[in-house]
PDB file of N, CA and C in Angstrom:
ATOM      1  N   UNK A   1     -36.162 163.753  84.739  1.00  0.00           N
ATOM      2  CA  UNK A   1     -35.141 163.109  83.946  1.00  0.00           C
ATOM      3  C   UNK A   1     -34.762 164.006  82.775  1.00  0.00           C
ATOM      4  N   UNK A   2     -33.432 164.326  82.967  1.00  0.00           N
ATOM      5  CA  UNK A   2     -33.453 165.342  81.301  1.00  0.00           C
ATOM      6  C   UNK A   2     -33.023 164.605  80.524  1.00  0.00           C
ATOM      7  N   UNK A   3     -32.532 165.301  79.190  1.00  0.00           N
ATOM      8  CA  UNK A   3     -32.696 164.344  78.279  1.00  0.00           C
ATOM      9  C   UNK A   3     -33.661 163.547  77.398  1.00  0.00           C
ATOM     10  N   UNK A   4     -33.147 162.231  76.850  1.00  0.00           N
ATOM     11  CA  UNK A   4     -33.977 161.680  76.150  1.00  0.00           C
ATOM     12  C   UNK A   4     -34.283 160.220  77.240  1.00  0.00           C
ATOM     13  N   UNK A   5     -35.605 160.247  77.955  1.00  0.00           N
ATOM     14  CA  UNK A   5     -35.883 159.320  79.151  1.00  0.00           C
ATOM     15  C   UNK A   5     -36.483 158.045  78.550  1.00  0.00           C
ATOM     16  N   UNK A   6     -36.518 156.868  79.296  1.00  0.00           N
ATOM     17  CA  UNK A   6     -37.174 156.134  78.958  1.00  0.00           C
ATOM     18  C   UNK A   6     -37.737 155.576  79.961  1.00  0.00           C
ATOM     19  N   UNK A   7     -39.228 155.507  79.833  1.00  0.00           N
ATOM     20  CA  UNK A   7     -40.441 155.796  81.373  1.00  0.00           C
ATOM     21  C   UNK A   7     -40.032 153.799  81.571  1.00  0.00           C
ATOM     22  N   UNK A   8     -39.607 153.057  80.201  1.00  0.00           N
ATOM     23  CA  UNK A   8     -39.497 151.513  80.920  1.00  0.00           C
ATOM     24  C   UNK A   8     -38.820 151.306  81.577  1.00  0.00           C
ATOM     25  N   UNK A   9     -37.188 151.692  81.406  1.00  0.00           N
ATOM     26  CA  UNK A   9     -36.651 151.148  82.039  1.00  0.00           C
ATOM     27  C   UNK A   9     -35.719 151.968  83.102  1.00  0.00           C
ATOM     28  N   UNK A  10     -36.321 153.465  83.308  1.00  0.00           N
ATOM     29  CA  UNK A  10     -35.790 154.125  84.306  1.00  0.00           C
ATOM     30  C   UNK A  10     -34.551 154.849  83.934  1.00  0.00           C
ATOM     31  N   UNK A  11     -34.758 155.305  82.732  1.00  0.00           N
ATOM     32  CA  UNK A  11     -33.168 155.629  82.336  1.00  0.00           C
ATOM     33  C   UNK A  11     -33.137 156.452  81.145  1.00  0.00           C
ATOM     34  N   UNK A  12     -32.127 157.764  81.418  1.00  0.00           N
ATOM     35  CA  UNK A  12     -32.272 159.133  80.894  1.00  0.00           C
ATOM     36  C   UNK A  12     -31.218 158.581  79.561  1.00  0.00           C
ATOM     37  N   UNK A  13     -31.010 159.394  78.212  1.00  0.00           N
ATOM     38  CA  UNK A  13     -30.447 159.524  77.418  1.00  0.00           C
ATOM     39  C   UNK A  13     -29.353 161.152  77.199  1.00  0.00           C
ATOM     40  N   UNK A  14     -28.605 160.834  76.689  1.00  0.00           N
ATOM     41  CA  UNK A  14     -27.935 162.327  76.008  1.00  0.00           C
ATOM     42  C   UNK A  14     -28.158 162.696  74.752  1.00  0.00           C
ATOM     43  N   UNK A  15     -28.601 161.754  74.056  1.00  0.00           N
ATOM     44  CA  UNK A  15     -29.190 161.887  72.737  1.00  0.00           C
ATOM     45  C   UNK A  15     -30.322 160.858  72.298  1.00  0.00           C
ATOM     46  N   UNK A  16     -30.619 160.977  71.203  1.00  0.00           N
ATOM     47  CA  UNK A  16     -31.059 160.946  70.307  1.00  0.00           C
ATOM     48  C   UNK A  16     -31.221 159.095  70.053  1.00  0.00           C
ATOM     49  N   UNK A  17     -30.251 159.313  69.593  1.00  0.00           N
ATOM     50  CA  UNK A  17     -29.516 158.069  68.706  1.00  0.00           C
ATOM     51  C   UNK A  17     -29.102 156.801  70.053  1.00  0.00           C
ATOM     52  N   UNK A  18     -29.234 157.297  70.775  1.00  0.00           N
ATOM     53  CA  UNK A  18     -28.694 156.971  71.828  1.00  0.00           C
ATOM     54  C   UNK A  18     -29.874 156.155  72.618  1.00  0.00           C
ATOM     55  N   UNK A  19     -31.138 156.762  72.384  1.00  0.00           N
ATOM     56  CA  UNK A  19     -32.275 156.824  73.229  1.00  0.00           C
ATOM     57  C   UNK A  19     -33.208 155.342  72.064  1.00  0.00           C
ATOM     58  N   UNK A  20     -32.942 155.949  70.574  1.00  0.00           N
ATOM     59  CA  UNK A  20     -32.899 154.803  69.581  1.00  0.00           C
ATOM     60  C   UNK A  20     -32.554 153.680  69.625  1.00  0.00           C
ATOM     61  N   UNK A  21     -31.199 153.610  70.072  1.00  0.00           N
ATOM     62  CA  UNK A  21     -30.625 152.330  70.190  1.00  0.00           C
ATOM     63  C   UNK A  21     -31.124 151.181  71.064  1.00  0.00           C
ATOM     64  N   UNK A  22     -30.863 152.253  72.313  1.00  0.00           N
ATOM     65  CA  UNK A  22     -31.583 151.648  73.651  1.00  0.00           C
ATOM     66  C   UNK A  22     -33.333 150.789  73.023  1.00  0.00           C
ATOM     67  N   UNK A  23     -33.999 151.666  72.324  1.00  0.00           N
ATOM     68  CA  UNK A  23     -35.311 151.313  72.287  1.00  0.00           C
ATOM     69  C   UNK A  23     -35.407 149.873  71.545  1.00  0.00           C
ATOM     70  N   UNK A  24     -33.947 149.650  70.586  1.00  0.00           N
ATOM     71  CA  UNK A  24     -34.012 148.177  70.028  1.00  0.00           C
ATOM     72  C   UNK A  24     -33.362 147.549  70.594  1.00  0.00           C
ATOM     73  N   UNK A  25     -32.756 147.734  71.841  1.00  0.00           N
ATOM     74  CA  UNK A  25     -32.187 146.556  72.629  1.00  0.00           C
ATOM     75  C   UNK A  25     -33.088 145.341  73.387  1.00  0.00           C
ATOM     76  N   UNK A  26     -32.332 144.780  73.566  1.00  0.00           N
ATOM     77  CA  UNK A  26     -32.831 143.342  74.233  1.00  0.00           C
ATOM     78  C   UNK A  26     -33.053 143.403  75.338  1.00  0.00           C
ATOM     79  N   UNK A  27     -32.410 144.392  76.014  1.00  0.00           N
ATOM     80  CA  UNK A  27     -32.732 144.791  77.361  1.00  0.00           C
ATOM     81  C   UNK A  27     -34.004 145.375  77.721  1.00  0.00           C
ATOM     82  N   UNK A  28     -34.452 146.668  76.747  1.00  0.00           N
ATOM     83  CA  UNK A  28     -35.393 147.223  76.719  1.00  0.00           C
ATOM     84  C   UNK A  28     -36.828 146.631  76.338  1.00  0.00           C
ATOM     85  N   UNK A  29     -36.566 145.481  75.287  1.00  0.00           N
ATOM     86  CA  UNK A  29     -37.514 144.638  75.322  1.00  0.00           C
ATOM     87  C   UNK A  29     -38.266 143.589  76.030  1.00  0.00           C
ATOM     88  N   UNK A  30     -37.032 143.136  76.674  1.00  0.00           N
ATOM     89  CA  UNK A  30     -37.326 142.387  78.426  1.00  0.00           C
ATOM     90  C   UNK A  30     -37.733 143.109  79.333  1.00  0.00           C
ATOM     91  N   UNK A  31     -37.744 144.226  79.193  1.00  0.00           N
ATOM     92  CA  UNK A  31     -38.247 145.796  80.077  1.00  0.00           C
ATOM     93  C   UNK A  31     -39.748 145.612  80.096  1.00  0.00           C
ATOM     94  N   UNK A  32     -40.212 145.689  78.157  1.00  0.00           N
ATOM     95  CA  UNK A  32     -41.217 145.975  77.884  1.00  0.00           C
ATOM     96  C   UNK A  32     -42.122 144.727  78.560  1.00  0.00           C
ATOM     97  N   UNK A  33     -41.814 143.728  78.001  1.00  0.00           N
ATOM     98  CA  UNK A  33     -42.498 142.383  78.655  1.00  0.00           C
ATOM     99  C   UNK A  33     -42.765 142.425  80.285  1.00  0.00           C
ATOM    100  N   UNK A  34     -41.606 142.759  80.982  1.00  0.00           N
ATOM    101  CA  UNK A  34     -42.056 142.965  82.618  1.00  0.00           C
ATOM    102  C   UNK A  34     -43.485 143.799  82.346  1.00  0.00           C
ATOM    103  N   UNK A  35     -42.911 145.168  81.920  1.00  0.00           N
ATOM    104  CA  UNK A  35     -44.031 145.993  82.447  1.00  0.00           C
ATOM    105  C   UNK A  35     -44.887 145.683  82.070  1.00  0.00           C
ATOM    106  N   UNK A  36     -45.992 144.496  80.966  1.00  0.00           N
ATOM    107  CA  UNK A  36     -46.805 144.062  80.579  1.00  0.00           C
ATOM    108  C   UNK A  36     -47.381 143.728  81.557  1.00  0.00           C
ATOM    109  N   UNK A  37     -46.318 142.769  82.052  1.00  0.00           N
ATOM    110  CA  UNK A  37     -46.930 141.744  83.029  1.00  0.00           C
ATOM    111  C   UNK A  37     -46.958 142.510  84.548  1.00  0.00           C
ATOM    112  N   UNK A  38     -46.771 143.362  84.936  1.00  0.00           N
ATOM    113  CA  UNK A  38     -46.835 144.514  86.017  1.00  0.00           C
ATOM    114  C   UNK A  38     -45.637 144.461  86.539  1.00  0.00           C
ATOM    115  N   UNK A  39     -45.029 143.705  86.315  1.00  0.00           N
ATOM    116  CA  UNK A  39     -43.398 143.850  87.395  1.00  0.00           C
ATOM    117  C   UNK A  39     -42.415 144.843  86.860  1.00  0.00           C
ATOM    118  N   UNK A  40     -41.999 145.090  87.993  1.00  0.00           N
ATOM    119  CA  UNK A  40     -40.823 146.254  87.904  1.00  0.00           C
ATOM    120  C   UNK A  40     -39.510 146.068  86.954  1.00  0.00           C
ATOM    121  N   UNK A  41     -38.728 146.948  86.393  1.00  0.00           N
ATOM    122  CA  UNK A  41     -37.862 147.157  85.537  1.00  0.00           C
ATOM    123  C   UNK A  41     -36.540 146.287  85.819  1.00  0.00           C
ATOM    124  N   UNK A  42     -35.544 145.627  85.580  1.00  0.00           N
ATOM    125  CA  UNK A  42     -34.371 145.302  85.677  1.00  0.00           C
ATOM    126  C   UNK A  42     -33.453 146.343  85.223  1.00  0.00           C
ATOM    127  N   UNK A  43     -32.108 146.237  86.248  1.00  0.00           N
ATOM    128  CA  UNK A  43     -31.007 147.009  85.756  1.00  0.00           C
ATOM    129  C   UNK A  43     -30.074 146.458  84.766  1.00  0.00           C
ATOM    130  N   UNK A  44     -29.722 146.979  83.570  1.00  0.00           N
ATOM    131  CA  UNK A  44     -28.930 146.713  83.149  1.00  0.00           C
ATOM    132  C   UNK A  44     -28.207 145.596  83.223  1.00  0.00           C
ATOM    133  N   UNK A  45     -27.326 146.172  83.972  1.00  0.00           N
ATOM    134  CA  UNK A  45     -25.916 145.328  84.418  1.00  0.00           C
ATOM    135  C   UNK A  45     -26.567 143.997  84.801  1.00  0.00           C
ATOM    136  N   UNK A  46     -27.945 143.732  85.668  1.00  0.00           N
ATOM    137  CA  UNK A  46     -28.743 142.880  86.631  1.00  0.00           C
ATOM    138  C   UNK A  46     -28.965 142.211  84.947  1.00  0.00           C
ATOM    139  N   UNK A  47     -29.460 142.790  83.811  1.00  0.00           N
ATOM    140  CA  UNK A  47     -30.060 142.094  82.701  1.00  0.00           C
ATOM    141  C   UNK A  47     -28.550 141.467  81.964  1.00  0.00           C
ATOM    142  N   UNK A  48     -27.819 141.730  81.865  1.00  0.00           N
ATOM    143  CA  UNK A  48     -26.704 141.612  81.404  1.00  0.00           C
ATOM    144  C   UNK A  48     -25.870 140.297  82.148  1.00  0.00           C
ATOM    145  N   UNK A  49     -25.888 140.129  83.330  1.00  0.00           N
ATOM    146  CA  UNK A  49     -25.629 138.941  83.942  1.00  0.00           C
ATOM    147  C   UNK A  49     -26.430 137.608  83.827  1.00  0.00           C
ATOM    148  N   UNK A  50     -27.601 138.004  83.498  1.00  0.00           N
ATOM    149  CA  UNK A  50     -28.708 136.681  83.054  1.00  0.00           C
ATOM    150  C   UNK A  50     -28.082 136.647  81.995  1.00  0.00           C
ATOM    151  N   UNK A  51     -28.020 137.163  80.968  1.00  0.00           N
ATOM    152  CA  UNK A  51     -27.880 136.858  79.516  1.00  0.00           C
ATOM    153  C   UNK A  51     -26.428 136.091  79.500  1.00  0.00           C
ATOM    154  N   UNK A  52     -25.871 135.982  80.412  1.00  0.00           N
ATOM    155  CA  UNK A  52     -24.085 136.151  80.450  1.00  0.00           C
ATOM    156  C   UNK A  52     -24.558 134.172  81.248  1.00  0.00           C
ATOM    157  N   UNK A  53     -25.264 134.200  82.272  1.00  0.00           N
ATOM    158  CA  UNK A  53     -25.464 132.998  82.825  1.00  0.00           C
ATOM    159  C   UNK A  53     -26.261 132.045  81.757  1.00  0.00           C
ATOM    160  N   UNK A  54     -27.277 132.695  80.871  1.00  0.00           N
ATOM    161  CA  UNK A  54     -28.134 132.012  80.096  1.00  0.00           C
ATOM    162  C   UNK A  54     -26.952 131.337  78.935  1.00  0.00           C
ATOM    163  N   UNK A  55     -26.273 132.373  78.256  1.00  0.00           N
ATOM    164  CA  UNK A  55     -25.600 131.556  77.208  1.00  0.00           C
ATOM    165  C   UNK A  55     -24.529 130.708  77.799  1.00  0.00           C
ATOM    166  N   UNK A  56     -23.860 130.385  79.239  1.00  0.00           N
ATOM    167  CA  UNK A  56     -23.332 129.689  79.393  1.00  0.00           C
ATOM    168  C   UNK A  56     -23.750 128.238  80.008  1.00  0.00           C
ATOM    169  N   UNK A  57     -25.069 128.580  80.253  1.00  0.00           N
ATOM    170  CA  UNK A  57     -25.734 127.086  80.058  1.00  0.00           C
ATOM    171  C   UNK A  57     -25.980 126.517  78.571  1.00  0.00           C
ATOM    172  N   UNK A  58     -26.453 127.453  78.077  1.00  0.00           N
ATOM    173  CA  UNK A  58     -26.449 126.642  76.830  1.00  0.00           C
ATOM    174  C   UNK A  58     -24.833 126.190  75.992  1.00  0.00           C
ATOM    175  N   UNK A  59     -23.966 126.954  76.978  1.00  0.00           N
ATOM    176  CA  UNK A  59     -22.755 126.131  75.920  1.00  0.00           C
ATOM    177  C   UNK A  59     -21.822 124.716  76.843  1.00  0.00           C
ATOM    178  N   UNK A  60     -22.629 124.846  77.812  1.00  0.00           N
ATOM    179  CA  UNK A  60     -21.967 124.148  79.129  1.00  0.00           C
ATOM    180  C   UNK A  60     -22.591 122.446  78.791  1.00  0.00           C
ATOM    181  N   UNK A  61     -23.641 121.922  79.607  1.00  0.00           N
ATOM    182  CA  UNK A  61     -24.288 120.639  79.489  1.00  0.00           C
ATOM    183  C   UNK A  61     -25.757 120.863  78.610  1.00  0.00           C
ATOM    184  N   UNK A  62     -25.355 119.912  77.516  1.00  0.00           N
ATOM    185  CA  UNK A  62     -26.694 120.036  76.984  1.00  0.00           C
ATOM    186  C   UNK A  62     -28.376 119.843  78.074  1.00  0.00           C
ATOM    187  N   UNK A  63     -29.375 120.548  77.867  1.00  0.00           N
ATOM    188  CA  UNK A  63     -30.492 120.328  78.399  1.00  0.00           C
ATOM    189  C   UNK A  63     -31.065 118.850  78.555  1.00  0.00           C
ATOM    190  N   UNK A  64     -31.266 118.366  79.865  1.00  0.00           N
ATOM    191  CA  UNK A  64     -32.031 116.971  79.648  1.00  0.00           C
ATOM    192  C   UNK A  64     -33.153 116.738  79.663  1.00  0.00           C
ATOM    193  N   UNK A  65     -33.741 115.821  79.231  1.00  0.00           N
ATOM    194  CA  UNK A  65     -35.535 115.978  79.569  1.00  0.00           C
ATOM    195  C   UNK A  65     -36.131 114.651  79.608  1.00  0.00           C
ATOM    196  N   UNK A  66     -36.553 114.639  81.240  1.00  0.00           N
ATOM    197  CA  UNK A  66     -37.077 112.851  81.574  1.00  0.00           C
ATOM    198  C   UNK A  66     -38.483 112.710  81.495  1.00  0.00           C
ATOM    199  N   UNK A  67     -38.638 111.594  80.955  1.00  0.00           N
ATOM    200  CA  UNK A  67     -40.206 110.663  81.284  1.00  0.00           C
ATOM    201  C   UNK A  67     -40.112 110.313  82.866  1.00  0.00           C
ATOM    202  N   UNK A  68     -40.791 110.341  83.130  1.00  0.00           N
ATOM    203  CA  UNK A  68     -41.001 109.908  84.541  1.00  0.00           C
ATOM    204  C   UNK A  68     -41.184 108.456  84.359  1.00  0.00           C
ATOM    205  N   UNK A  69     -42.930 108.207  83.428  1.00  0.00           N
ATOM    206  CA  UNK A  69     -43.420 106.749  83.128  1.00  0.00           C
ATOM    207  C   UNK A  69     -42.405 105.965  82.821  1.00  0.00           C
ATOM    208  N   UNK A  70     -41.961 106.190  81.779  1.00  0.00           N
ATOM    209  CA  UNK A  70     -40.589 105.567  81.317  1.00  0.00           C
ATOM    210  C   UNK A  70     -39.932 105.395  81.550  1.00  0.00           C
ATOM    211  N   UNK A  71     -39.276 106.442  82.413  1.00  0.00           N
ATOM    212  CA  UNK A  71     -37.920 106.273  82.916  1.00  0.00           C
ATOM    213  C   UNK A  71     -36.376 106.279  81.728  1.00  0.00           C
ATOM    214  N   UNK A  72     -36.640 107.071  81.088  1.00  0.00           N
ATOM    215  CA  UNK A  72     -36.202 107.474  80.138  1.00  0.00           C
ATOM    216  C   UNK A  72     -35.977 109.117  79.821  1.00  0.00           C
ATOM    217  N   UNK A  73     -34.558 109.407  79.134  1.00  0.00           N
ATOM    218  CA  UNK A  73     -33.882 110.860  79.237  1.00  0.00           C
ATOM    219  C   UNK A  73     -34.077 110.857  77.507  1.00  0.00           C
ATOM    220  N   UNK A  74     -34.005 112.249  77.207  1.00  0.00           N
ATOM    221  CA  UNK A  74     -34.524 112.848  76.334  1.00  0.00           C
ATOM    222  C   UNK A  74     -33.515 113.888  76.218  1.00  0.00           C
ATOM    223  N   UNK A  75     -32.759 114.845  75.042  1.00  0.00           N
ATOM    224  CA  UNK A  75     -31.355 115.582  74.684  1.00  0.00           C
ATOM    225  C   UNK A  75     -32.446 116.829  74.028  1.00  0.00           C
ATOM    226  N   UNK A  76     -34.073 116.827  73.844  1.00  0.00           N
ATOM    227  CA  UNK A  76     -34.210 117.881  73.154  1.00  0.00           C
ATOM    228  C   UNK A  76     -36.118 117.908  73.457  1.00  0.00           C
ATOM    229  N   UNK A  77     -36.409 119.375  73.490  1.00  0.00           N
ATOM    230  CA  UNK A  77     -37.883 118.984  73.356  1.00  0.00           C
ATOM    231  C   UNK A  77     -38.330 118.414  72.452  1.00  0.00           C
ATOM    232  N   UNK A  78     -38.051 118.443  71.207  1.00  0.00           N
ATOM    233  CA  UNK A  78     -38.732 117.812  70.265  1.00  0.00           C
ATOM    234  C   UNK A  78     -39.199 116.547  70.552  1.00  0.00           C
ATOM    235  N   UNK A  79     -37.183 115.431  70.945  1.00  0.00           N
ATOM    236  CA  UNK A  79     -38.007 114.080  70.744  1.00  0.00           C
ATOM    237  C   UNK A  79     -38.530 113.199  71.852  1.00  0.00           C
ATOM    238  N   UNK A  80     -38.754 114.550  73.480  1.00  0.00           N
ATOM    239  CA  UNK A  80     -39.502 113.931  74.424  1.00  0.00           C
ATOM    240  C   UNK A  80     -41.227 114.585  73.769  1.00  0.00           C
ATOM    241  N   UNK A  81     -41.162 115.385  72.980  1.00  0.00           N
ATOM    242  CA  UNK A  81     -42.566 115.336  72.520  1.00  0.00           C
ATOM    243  C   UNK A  81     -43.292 114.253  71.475  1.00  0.00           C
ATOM    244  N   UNK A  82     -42.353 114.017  70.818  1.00  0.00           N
ATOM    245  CA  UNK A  82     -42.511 112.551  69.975  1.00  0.00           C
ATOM    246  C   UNK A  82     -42.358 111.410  70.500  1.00  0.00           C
ATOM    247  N   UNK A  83     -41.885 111.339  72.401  1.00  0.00           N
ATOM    248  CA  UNK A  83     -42.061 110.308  72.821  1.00  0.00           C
ATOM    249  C   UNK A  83     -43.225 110.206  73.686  1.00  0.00           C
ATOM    250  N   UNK A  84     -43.629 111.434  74.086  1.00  0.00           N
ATOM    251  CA  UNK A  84     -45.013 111.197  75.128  1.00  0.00           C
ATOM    252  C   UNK A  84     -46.265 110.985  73.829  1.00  0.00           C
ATOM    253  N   UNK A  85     -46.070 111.251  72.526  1.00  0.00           N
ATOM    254  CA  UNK A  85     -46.841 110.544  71.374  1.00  0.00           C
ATOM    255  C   UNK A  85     -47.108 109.121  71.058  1.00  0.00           C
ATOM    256  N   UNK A  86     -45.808 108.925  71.707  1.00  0.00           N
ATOM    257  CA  UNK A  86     -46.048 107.392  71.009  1.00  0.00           C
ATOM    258  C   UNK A  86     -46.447 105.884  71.449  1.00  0.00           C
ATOM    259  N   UNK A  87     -46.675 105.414  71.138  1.00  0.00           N
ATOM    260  CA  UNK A  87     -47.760 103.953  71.693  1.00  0.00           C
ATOM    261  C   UNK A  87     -47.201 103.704  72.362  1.00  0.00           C
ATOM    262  N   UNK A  88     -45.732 103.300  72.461  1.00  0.00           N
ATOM    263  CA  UNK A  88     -44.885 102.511  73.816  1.00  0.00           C
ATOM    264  C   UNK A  88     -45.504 103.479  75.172  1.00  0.00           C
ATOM    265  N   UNK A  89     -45.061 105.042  74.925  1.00  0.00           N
ATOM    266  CA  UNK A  89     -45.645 105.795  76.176  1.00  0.00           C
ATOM    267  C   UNK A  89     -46.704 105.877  76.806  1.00  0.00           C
ATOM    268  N   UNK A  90     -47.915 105.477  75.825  1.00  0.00           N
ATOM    269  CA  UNK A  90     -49.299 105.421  75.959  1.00  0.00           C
ATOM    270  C   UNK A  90     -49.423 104.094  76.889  1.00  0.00           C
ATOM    271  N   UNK A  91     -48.781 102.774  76.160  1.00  0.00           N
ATOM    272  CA  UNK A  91     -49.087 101.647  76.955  1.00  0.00           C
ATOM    273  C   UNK A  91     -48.919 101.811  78.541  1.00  0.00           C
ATOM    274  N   UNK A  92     -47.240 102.222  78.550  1.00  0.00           N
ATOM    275  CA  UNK A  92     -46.328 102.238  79.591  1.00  0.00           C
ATOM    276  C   UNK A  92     -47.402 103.029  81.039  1.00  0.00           C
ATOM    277  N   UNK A  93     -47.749 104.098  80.358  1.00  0.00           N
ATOM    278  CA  UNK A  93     -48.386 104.831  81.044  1.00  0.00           C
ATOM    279  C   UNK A  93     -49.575 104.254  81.548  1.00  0.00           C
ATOM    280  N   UNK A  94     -50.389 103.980  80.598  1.00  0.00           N
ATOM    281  CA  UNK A  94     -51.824 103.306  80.671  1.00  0.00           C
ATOM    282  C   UNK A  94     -51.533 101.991  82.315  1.00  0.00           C
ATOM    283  N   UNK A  95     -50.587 101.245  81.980  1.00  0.00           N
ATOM    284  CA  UNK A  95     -49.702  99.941  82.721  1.00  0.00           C
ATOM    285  C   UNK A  95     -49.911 100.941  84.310  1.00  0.00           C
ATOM    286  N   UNK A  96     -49.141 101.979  84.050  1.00  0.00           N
ATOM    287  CA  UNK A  96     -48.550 102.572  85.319  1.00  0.00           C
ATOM    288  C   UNK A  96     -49.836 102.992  86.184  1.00  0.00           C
ATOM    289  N   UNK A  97     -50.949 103.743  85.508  1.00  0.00           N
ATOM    290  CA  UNK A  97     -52.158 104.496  86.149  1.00  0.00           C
ATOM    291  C   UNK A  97     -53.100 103.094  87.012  1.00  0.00           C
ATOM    292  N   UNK A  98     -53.069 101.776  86.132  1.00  0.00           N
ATOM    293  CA  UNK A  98     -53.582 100.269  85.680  1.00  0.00           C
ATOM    294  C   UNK A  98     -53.337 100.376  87.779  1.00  0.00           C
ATOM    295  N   UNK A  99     -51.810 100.234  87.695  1.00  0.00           N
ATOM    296  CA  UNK A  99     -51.295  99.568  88.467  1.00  0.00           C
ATOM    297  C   UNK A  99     -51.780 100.337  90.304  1.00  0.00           C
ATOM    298  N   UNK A 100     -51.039 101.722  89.618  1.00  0.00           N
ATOM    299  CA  UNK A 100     -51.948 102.541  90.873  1.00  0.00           C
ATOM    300  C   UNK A 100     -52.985 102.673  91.292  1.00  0.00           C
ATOM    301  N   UNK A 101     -54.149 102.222  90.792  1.00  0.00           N
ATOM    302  CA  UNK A 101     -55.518 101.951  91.159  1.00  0.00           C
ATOM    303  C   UNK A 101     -54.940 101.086  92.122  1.00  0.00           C
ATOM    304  N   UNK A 102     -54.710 100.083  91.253  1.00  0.00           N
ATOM    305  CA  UNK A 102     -54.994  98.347  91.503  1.00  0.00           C
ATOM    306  C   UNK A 102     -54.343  98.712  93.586  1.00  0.00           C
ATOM    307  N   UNK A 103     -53.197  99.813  93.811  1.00  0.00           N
ATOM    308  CA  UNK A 103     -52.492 100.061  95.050  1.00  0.00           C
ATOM    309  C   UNK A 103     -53.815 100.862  95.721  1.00  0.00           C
ATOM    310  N   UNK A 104     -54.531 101.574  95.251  1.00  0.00           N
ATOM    311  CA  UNK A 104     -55.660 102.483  96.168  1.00  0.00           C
ATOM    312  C   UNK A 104     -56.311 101.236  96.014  1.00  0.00           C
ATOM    313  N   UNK A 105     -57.021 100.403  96.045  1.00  0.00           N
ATOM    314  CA  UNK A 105     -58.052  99.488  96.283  1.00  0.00           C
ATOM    315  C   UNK A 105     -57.591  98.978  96.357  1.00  0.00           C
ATOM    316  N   UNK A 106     -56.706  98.224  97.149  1.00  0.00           N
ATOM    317  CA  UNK A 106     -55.899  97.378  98.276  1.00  0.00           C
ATOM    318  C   UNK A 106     -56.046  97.980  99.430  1.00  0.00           C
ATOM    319  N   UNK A 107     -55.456  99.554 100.005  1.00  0.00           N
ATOM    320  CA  UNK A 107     -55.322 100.409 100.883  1.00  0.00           C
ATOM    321  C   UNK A 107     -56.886 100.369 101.698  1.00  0.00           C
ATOM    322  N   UNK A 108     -57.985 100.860 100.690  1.00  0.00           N
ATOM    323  CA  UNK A 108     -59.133 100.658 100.824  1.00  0.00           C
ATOM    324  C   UNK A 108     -59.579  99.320 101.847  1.00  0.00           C
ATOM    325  N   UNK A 109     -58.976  98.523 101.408  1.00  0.00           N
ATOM    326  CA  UNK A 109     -59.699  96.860 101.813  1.00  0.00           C
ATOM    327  C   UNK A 109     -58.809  96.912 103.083  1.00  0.00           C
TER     328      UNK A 109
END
């Protein structure tokens, strides 16, 4: 590779500044994380289309997030984490596990 190379993400420089830049990109840092984890490098353009799909979910439908027990939707992690906290969920739940026994020892008999 001539130039200024970079062994993460497979890819030569003409300079300097160039090779700099690259090293604080977002790309190169998602580079770094693969190769942590042993997997191979992404291309560019390949990293550039996630990022392009990622922010248009987030501007598209907000994220939902269900209780199962409950049966209940949730707009954010936070306040499905403040709901699997709280006593109603505990009961609900407690009710639900109560009940599924009570269905295996029937099956049983």
């Amino acid at each position: 590779m001539p130039g200024f190379p970079c062994a993460t993400c497979c890819l030569s420089f003409t300079s300097r500044d160039e090779m700099k830049s690259h090293f604080s990109s977002d790309h190169h840092q998602y580079n770094l994380q693969r190769k942590i984890q042993g997997m191979p490098p992404v291309a560019a353009a390949v990293f550039e289309k996630a990022q392009q799909e990622a922010q248009q979910v987030k501007e598209g439908e907000e994220m939902e997030y269900y209780c199962k027990v409950c049966k209940k939707t949730f707009h954010s992690v936070q306040t499905l984490s403040n709901h699997l906290k709280s006593r109603q969920h505990q009961w609900t739940k407690e009710a639900a596990n109560a009940a599924e026994k009570e269905k295996e020892k029937e099956k049983e008999k």
